[in-house]
C-alpha atoms as a PDB file:
ATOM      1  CA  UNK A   1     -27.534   8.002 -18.903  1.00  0.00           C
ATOM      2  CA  UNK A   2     -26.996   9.199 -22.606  1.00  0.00           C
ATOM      3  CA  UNK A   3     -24.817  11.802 -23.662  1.00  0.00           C
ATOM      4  CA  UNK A   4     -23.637  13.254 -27.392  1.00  0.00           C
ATOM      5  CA  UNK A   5     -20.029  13.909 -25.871  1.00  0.00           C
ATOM      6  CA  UNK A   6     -18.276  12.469 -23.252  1.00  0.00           C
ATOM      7  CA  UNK A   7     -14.823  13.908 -22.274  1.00  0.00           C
ATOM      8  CA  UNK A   8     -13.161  11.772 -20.098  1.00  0.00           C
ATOM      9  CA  UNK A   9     -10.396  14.035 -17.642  1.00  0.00           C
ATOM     10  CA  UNK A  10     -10.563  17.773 -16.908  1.00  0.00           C
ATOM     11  CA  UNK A  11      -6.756  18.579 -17.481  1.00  0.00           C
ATOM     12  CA  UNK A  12      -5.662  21.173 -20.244  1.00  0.00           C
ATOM     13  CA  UNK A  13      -6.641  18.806 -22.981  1.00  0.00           C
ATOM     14  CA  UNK A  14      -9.631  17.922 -21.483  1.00  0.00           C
ATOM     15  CA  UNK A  15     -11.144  21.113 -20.232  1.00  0.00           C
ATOM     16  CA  UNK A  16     -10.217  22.561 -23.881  1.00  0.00           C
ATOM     17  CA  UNK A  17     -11.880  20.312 -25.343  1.00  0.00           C
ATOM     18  CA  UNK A  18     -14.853  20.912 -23.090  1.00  0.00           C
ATOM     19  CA  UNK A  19     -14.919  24.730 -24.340  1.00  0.00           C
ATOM     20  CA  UNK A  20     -14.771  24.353 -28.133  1.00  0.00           C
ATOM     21  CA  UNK A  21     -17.415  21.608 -27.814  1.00  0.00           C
ATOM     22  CA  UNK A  22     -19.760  23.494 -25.679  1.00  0.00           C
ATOM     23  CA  UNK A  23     -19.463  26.523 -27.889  1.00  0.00           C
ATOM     24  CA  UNK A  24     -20.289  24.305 -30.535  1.00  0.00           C
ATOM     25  CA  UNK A  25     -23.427  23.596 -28.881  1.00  0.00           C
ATOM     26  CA  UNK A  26     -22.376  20.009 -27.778  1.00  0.00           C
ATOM     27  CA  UNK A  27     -23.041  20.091 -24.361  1.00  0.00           C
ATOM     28  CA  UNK A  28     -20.104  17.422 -23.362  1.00  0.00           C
ATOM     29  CA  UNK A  29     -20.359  16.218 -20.186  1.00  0.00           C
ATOM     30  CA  UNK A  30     -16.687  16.169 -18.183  1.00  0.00           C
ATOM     31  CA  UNK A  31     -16.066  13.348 -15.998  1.00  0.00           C
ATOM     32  CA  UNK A  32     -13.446  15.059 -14.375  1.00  0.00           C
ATOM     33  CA  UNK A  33     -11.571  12.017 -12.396  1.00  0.00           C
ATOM     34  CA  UNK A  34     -10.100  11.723  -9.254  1.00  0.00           C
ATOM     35  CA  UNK A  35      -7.916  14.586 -10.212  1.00  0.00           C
ATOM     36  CA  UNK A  36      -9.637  17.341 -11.322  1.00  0.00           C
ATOM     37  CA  UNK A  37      -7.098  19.323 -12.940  1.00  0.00           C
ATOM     38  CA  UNK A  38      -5.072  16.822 -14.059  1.00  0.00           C
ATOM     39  CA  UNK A  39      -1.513  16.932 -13.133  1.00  0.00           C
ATOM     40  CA  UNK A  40      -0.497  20.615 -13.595  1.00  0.00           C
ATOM     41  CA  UNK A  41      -2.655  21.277 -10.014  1.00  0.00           C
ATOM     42  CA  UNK A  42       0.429  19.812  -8.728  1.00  0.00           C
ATOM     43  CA  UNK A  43       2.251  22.866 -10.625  1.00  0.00           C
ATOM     44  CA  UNK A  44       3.327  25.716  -8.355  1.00  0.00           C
ATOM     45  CA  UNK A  45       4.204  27.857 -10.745  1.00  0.00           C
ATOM     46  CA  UNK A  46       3.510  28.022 -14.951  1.00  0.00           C
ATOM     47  CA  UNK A  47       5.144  30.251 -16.575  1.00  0.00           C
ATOM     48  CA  UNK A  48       5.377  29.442 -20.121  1.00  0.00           C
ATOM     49  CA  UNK A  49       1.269  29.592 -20.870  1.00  0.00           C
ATOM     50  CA  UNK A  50       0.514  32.088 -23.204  1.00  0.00           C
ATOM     51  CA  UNK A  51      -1.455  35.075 -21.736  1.00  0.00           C
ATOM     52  CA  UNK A  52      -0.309  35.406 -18.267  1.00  0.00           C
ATOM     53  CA  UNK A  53       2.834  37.376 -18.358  1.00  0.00           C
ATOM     54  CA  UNK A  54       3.301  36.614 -14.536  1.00  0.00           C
ATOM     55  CA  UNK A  55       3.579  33.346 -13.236  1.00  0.00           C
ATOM     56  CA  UNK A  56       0.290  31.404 -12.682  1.00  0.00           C
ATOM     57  CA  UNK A  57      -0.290  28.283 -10.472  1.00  0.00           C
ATOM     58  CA  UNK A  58      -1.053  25.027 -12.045  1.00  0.00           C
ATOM     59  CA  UNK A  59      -4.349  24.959  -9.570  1.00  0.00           C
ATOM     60  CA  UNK A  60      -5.643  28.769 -10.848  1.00  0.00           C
ATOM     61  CA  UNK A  61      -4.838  27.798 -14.356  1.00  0.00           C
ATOM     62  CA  UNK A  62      -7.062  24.840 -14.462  1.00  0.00           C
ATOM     63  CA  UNK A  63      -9.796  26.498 -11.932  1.00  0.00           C
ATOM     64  CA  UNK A  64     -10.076  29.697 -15.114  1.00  0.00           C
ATOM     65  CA  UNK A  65     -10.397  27.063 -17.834  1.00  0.00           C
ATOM     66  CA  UNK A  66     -12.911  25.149 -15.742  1.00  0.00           C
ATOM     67  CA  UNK A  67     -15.187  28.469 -14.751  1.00  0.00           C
ATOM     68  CA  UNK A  68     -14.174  29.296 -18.875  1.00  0.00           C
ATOM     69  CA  UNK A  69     -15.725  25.587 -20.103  1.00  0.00           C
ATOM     70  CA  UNK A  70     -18.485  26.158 -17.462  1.00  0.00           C
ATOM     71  CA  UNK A  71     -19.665  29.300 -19.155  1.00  0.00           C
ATOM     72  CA  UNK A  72     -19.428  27.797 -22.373  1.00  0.00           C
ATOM     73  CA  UNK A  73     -21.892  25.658 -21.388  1.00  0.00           C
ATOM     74  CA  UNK A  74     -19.914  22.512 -20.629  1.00  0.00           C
ATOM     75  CA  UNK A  75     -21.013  20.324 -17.565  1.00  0.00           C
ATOM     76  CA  UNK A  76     -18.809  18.427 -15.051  1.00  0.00           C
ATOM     77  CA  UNK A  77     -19.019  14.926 -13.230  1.00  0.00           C
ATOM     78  CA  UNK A  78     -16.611  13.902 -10.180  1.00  0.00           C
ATOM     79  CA  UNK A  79     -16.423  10.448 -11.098  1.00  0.00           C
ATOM     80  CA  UNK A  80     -14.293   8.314 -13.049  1.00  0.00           C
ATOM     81  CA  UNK A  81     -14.387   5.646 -15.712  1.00  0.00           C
ATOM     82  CA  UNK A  82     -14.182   2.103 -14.474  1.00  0.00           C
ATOM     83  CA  UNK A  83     -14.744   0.161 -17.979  1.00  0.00           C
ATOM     84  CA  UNK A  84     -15.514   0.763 -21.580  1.00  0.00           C
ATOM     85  CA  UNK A  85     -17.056  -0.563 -24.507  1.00  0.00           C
ATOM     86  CA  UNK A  86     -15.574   1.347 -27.353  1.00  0.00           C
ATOM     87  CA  UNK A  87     -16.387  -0.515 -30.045  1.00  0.00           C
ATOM     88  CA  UNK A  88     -20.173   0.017 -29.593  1.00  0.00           C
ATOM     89  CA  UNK A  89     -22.710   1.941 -31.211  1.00  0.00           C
ATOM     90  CA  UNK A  90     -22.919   4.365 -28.964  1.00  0.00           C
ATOM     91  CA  UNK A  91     -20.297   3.923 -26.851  1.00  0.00           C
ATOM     92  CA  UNK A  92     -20.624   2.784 -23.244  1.00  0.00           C
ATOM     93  CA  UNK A  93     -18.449   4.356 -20.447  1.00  0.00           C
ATOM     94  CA  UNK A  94     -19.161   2.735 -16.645  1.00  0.00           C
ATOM     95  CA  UNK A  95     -18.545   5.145 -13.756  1.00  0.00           C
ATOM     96  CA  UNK A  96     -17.521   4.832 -10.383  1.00  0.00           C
ATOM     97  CA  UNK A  97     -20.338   6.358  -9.370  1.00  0.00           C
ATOM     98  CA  UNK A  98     -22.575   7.165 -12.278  1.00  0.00           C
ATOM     99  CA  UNK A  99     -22.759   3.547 -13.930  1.00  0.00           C
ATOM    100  CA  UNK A 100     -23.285   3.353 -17.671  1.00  0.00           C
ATOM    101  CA  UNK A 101     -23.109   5.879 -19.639  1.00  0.00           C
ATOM    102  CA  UNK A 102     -23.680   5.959 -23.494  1.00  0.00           C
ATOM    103  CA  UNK A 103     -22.349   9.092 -26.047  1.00  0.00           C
ATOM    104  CA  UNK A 104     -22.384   9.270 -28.982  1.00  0.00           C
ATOM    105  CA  UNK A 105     -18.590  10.288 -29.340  1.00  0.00           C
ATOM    106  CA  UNK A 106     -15.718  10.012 -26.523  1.00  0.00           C
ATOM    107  CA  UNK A 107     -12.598  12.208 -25.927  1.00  0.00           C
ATOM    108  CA  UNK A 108     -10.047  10.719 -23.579  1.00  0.00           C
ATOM    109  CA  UNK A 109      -7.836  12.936 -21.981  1.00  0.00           C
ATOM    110  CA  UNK A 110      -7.388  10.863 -18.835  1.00  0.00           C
ATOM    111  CA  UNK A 111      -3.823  12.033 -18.735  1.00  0.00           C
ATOM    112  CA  UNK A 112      -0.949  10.300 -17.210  1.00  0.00           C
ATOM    113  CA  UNK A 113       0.454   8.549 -13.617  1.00  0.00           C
ATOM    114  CA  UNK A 114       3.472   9.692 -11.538  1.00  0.00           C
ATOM    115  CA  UNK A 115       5.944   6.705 -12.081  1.00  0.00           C
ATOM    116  CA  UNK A 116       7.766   5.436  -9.092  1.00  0.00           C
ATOM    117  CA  UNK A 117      11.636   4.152  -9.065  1.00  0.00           C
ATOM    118  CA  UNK A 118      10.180   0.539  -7.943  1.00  0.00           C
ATOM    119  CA  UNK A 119      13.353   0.806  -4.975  1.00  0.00           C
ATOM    120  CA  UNK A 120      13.408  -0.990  -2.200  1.00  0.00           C
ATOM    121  CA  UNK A 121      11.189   0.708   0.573  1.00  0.00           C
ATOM    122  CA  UNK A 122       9.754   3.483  -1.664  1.00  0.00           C
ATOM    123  CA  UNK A 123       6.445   1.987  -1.385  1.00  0.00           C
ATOM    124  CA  UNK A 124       6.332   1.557   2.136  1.00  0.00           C
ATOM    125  CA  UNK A 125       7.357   4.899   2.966  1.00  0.00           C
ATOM    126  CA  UNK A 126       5.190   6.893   0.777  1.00  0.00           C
ATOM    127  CA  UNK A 127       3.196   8.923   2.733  1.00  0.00           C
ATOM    128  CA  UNK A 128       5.964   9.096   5.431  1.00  0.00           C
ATOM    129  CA  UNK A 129       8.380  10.988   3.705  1.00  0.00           C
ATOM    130  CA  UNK A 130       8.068   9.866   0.152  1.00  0.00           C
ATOM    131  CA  UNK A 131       5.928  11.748  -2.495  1.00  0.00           C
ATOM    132  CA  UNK A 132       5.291  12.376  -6.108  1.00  0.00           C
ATOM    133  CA  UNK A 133       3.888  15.820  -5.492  1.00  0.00           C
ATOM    134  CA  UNK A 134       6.109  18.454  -3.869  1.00  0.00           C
ATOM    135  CA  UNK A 135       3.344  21.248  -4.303  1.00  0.00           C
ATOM    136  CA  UNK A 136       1.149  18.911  -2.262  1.00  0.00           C
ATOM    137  CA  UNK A 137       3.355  17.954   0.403  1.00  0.00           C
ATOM    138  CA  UNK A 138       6.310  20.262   0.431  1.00  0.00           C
ATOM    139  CA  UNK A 139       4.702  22.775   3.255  1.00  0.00           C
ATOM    140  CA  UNK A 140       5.372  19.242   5.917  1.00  0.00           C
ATOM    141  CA  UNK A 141       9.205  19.727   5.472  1.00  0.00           C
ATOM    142  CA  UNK A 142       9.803  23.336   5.877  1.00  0.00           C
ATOM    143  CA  UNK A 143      12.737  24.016   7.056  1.00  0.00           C
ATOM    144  CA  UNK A 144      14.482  20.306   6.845  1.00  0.00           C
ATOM    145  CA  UNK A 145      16.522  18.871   3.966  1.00  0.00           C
ATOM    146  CA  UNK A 146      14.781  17.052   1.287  1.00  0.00           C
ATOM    147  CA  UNK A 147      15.990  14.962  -1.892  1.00  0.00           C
ATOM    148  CA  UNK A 148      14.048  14.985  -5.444  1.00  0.00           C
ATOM    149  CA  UNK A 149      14.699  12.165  -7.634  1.00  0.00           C
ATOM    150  CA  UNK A 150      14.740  12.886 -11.503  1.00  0.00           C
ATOM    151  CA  UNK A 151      16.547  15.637 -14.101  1.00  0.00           C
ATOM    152  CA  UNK A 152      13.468  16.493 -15.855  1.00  0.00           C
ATOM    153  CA  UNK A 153      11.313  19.453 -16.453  1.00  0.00           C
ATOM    154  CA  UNK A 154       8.962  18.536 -13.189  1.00  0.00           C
ATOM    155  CA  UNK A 155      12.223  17.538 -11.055  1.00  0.00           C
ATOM    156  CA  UNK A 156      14.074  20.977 -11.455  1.00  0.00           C
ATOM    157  CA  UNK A 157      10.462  22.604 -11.057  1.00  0.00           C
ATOM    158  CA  UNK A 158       9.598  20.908  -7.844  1.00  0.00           C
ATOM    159  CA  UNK A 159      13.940  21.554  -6.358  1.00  0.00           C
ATOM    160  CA  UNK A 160      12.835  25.166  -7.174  1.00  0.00           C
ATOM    161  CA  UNK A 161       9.695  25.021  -5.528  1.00  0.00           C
ATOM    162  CA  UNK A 162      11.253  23.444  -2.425  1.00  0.00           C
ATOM    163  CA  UNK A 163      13.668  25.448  -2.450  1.00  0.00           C
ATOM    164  CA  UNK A 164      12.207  28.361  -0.837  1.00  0.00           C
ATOM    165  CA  UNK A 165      10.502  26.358   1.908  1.00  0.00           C
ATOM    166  CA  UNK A 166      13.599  24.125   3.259  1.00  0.00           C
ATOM    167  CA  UNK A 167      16.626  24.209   4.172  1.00  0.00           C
ATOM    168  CA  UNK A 168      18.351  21.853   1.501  1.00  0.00           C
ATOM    169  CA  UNK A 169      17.863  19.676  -1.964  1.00  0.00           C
ATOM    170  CA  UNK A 170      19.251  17.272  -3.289  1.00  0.00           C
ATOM    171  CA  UNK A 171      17.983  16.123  -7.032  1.00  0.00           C
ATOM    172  CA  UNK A 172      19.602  12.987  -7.441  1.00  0.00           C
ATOM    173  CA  UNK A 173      20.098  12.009 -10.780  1.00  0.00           C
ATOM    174  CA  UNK A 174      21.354   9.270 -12.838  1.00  0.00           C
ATOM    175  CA  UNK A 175      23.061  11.139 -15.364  1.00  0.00           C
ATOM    176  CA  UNK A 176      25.708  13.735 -15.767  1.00  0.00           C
ATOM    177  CA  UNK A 177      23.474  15.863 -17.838  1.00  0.00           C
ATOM    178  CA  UNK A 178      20.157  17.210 -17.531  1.00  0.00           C
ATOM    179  CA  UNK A 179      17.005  16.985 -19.559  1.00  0.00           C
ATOM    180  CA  UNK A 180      15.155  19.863 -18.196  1.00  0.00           C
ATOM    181  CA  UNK A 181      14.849  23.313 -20.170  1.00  0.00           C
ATOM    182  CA  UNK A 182      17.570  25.093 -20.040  1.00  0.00           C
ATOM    183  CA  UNK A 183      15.838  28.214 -18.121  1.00  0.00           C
ATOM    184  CA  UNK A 184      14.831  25.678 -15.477  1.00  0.00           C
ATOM    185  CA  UNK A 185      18.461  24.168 -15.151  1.00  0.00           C
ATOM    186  CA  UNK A 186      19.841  28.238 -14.766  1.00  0.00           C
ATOM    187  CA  UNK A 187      17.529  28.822 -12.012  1.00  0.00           C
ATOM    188  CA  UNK A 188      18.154  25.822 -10.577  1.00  0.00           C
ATOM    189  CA  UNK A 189      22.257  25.742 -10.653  1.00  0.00           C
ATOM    190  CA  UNK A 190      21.307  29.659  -9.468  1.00  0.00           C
ATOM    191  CA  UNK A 191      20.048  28.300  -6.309  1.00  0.00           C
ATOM    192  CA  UNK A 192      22.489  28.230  -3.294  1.00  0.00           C
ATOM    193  CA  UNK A 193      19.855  25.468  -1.826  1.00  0.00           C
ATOM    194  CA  UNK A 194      19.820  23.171  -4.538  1.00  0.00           C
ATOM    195  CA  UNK A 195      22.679  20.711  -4.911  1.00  0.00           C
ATOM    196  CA  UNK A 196      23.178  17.854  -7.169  1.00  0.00           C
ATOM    197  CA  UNK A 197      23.973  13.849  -6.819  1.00  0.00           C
ATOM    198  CA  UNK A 198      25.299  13.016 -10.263  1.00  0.00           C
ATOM    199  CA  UNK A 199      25.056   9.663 -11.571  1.00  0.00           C
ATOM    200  CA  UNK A 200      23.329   7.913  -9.438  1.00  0.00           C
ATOM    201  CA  UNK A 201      19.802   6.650  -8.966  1.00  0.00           C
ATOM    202  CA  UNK A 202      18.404   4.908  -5.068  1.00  0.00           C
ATOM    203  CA  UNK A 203      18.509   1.696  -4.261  1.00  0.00           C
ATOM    204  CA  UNK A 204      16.691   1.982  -1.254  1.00  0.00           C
ATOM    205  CA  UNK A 205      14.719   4.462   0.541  1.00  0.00           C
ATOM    206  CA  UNK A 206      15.978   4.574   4.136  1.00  0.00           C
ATOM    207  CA  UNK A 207      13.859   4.694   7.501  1.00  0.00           C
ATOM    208  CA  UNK A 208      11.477   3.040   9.862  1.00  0.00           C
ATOM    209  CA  UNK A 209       7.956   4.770  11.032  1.00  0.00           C
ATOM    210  CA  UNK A 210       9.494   7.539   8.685  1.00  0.00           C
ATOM    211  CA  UNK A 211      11.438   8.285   5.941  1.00  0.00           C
ATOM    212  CA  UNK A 212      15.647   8.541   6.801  1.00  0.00           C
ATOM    213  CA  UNK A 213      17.273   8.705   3.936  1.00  0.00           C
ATOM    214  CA  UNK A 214      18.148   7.139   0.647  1.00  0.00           C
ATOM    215  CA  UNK A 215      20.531   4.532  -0.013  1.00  0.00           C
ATOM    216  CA  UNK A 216      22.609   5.946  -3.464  1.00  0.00           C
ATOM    217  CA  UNK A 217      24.369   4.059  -6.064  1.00  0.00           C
ATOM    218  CA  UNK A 218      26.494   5.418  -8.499  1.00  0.00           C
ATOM    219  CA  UNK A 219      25.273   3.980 -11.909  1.00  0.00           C
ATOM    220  CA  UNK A 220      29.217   3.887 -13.056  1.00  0.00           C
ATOM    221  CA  UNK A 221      31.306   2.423 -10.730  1.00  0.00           C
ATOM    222  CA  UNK A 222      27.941   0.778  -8.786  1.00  0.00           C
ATOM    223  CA  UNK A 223      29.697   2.313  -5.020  1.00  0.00           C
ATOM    224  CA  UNK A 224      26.880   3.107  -2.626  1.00  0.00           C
ATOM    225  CA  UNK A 225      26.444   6.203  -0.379  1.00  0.00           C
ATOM    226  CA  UNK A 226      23.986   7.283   2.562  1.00  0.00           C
ATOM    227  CA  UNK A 227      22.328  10.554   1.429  1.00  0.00           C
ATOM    228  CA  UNK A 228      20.386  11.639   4.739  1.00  0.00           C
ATOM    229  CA  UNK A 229      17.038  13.331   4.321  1.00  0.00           C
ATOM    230  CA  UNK A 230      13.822  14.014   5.826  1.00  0.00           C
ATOM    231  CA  UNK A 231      11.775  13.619   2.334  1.00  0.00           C
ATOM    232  CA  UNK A 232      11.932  12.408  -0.808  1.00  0.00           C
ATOM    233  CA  UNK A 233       9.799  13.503  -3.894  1.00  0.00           C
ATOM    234  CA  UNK A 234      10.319  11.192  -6.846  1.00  0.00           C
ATOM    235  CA  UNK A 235       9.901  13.232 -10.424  1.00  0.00           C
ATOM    236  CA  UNK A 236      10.673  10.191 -12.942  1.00  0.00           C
ATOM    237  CA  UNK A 237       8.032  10.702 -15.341  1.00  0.00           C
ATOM    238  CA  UNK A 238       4.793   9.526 -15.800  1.00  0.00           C
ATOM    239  CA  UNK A 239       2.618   6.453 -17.567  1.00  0.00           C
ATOM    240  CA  UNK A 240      -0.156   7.104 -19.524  1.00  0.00           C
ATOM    241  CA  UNK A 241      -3.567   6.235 -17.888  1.00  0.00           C
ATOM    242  CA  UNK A 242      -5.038   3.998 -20.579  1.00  0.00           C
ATOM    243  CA  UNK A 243      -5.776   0.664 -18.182  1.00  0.00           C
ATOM    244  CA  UNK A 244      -9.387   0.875 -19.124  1.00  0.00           C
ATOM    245  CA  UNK A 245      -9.107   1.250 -22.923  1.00  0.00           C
ATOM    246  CA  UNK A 246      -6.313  -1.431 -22.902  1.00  0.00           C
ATOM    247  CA  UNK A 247      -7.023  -4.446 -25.933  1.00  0.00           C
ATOM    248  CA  UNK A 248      -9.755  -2.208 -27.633  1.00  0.00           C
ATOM    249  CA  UNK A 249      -7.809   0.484 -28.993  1.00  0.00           C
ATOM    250  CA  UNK A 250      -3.904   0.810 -30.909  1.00  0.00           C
ATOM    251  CA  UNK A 251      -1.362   1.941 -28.304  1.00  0.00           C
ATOM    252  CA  UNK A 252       2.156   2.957 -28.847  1.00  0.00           C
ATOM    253  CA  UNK A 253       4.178   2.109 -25.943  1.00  0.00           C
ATOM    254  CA  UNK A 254       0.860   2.322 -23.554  1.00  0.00           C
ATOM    255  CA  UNK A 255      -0.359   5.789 -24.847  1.00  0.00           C
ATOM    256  CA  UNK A 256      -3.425   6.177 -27.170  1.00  0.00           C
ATOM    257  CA  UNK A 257      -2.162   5.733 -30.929  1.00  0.00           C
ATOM    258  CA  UNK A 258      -3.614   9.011 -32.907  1.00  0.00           C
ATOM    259  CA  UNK A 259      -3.451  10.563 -36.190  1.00  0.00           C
ATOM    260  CA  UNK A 260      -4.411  14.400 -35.356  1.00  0.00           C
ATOM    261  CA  UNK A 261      -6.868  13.676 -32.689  1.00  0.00           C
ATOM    262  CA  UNK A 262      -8.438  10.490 -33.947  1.00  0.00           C
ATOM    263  CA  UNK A 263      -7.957   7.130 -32.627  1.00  0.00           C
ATOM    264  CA  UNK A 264      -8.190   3.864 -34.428  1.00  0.00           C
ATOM    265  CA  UNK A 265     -12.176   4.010 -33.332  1.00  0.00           C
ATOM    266  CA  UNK A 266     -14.190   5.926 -35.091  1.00  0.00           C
ATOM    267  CA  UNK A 267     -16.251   8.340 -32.489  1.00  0.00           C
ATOM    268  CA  UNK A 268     -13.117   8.099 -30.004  1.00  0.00           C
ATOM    269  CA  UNK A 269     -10.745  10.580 -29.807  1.00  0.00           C
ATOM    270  CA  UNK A 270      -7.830  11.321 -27.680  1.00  0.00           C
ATOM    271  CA  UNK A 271      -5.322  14.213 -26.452  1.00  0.00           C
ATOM    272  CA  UNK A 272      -3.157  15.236 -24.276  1.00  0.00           C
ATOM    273  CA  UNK A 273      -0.268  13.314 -22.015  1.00  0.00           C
ATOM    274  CA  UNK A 274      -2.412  10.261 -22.629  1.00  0.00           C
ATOM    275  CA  UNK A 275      -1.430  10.404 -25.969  1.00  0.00           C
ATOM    276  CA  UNK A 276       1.417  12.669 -26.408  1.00  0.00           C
ATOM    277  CA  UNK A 277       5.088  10.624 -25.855  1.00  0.00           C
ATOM    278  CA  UNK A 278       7.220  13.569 -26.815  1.00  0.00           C
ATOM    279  CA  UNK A 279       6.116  16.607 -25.446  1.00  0.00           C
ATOM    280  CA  UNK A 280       3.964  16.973 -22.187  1.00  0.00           C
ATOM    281  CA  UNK A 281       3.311  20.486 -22.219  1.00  0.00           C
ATOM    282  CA  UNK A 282      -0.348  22.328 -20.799  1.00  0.00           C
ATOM    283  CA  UNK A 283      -0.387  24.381 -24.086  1.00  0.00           C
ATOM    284  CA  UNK A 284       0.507  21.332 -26.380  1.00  0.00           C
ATOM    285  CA  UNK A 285      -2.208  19.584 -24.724  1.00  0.00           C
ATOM    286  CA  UNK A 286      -4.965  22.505 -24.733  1.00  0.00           C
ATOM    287  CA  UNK A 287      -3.781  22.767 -28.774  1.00  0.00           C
ATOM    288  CA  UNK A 288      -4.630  18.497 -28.980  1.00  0.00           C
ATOM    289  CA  UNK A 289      -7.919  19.057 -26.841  1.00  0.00           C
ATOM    290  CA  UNK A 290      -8.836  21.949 -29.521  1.00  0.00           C
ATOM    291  CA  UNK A 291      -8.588  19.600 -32.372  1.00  0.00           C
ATOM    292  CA  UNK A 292     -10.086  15.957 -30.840  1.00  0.00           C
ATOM    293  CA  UNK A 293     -13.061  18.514 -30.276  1.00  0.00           C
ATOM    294  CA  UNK A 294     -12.838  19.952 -33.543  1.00  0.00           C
ATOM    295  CA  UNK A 295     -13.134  16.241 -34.721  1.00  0.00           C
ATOM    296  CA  UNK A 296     -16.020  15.319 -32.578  1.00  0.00           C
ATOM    297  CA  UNK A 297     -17.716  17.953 -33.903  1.00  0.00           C
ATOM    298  CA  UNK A 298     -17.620  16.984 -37.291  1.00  0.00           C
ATOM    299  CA  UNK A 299     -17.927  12.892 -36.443  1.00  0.00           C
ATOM    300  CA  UNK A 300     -21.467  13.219 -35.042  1.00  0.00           C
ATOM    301  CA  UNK A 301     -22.287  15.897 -37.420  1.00  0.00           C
END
């Protein structure tokens, strides 16, 4: 299979991307990965994208810049990329399903991975009462008390989010402080079902068959305490997804190293939270996914 463009992800960076290079008369092909969407799917509600002055879902977000990309002429793959060859003239990209692939030019956008607190039983239990998504699994604890682990942007999102559907939250956190917007933290402190654990972080997530609880420890004065809950959705961040590229291209602390959109390859580019440490916002990545295909454009021109 040989393509001009490959665009590897189908988040906001990616499916940008998609539309300025199909209306340049590219015709990138979107491997969209095993997340189509990317992570703001897992968004309930986005209110902070220019052009909906009501709240939006992360899912009907990404499904009007996919039908948008589609129009433009852009086509999609579900598959994924397995392996790379970036350094080659053209550049080879093995799928999952697909195989090889050469193109001409590459944008990665393959986004980035919910990070987990590495806690004793965490790993066990997900699935049975521990999640990263709290759009995805939320509806399972209606009415029951549930814990989110983080002080972050997605944290305070997902306590709101839960909020409405059961009885009680928790967000644990190991500060005093939090980092989330300040419109999010309002809402939030607003919110006579939302209730904080300050200072502390768990050391173990609690249960048998199912989740039971988490085990907390107070970062300070290192005391432990029994918080009792029915689910647990960790919000700690994320780690850009950059396994495959790893040893052929510069990375800064794991993410894709650019300088606009261009990578230390020439013919690669990159946007979005796989190469954005700072800010990992939907309309800071559509704006990076606008210029790495602005850039393509011109590289195989």
């Amino acid at each position: 299979m040989k393509e001009r463009l490959l665009i590897l992800g189908s988040g906001p960076a990616g499916l940008t991307a998609a539309i300025y290079a199909a209306r340049a008369g590219l015709s990138p092909l979107v491997i969209e990965g095993m997340q189509p969407g990317g992570q703001l799917v897992q968004t309930a509600e986005v209110e902070n994208f220019p052009g909906f002055p009501e709240p939006v879902s992360g899912s009907e977000l990404m499904d009007r810049m996919r039908k948008q990309a589609e129009r433009c002429g852009a086509r999609f793959a579900m598959d994924e990329a397995v392996a790379a060859d970036l350094r080659s003239s053209p550049k080879k990209i093995t799928l999952a399903v697909g195989g090889e692939c050469e193109a001409g030019a590459v944008i990665i956008c393959t986004g980035a991975a919910a990070r987990w607190t590495g806690a004793p039983g965490e790993a066990r239990l997900r699935g049975r009462g521990v999640s990263a998504c709290a759009t995805c699994d939320g509806a399972f604890f209606k009415g029951r008390d549930v814990a989110v682990v983080g002080g972050g942007d997605t944290a305070l999102s997902d306590a709101i989010y839960l909020a409405r559907i059961c009885r009680s939250v928790t967000v644990v956190h190991r500060r005093d402080a939090l980092r989330a917007s300040k419109a999010l933290q309002d809402r939030a402190k607003a919110d006579p079902a939302i209730r904080f654990e300050w200072n502390a972080v768990p050391a173990e997530f609690l249960g048998g068959d199912r989740l039971e609880g988490l085990l907390l420890k107070d970062v300070a004065t290192g005391a432990t305490r029994v918080l009792k809950c029915d689910g647990a959705f960790v919000a700690v961040g994320h780690a850009p997804e950059t396994a495959v590229f790893e040893g052929q291209i510069d990375m800064e602390d794991g993410y894709i190293a650019t300088g606009g959109a261009k990578t230390s390859i020439p013919g690669v580019f990159a946007a979005g939270d796989v190469a954005d440490r700072r800010y990992k916002q939907a309309i800071v990545a559509a704006g990076a996914g606008a210029a790495a295909a602005l850039e393509a454009e011109r590289y195989l021109a």
